[in-house]
Protein backbone atom coordinates (compact mmCIF):
# COMPACT_ATOMS: atom_id res chain seq x y z
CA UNK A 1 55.00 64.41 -9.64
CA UNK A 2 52.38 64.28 -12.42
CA UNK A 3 48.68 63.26 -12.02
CA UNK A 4 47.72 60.21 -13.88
CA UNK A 5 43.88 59.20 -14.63
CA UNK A 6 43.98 55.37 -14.07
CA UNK A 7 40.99 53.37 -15.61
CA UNK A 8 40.59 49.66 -14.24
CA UNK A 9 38.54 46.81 -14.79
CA UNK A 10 37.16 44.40 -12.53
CA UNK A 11 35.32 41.54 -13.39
CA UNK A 12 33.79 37.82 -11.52
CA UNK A 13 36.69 34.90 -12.85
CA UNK A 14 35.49 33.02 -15.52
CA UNK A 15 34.09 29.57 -13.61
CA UNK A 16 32.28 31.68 -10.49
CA UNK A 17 28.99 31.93 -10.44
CA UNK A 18 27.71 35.34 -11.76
CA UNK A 19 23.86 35.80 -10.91
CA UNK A 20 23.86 39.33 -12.21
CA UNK A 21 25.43 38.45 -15.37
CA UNK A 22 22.96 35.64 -15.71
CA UNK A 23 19.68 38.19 -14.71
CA UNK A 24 20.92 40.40 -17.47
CA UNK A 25 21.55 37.41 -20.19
CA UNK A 26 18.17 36.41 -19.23
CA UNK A 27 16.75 40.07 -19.69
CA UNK A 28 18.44 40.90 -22.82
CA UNK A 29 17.10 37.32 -24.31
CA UNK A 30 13.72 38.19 -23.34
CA UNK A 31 13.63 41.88 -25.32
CA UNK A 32 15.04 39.25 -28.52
CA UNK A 33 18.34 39.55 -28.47
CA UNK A 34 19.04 35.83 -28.30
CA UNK A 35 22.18 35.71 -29.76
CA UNK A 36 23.74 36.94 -26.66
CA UNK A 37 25.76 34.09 -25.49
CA UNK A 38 27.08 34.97 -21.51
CA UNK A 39 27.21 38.13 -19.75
CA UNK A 40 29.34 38.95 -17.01
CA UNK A 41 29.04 42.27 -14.88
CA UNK A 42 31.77 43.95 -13.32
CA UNK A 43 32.86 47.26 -12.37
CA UNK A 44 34.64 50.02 -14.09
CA UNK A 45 36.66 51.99 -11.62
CA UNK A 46 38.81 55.71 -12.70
CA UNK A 47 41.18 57.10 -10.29
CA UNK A 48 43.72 60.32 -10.59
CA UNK A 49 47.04 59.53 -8.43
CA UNK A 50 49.82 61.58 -8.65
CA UNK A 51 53.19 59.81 -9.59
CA UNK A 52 56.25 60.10 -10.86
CA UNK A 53 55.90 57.98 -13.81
CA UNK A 54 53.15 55.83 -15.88
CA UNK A 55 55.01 52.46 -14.30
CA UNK A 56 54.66 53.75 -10.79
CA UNK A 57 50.64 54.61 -11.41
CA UNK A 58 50.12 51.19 -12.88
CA UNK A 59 52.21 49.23 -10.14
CA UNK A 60 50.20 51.52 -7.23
CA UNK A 61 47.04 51.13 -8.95
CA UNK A 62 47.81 47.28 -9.25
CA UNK A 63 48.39 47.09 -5.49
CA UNK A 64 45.46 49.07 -4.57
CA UNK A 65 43.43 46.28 -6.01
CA UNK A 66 45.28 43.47 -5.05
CA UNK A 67 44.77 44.91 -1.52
CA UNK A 68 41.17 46.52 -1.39
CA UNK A 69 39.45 47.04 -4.60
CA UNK A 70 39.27 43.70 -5.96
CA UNK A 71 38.64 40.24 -4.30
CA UNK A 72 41.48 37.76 -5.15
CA UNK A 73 39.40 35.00 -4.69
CA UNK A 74 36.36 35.61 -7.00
CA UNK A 75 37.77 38.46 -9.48
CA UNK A 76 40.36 39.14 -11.66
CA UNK A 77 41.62 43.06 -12.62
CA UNK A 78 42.60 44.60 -15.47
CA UNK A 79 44.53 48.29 -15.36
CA UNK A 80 43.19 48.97 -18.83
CA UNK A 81 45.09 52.97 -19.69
CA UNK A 82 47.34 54.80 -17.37
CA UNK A 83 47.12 58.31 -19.14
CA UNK A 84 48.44 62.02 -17.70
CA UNK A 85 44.87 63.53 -16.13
């Protein structure tokens, strides 16, 4: 088994409504910087699981947000690097 640092994104689906995103577009246009277009906030998770292989940490991580850390119905994931930790 090796021990793999796992770095996902999770973010609202474009089309839901994003209040925070929209606070912080309204914010950021306020201090002038009014070329900012949208803004969407997420969340940034990192986990270490141990594995046998990168596939296997991506397909576990995968599940593990399918299943808890993201909501299927209002956000979509990304598994952005699988690296050795």
């Amino acid at each position: 088994m090796t021990r793999y640092r796992v770095a996902i994104h999770i973010e609202p689906r474009r089309g839901i409504l994003d209040p925070q995103g929209k606070a912080v577009a309204g914010a950021l246009h306020s201090l002038g910087f009014g070329d900012v277009v949208d803004v969407r906030v997420g969340r940034y998770l990192v986990l270490d699981t141990d594995a046998p292989d990168a596939d296997t940490a991506r397909a576990t991580a995968a599940r593990m947000c399918e299943q808890l850390l993201a909501n299927p119905v209002t956000e979509d994931f990304h598994i952005a690097t699988v690296e050795p930790a």
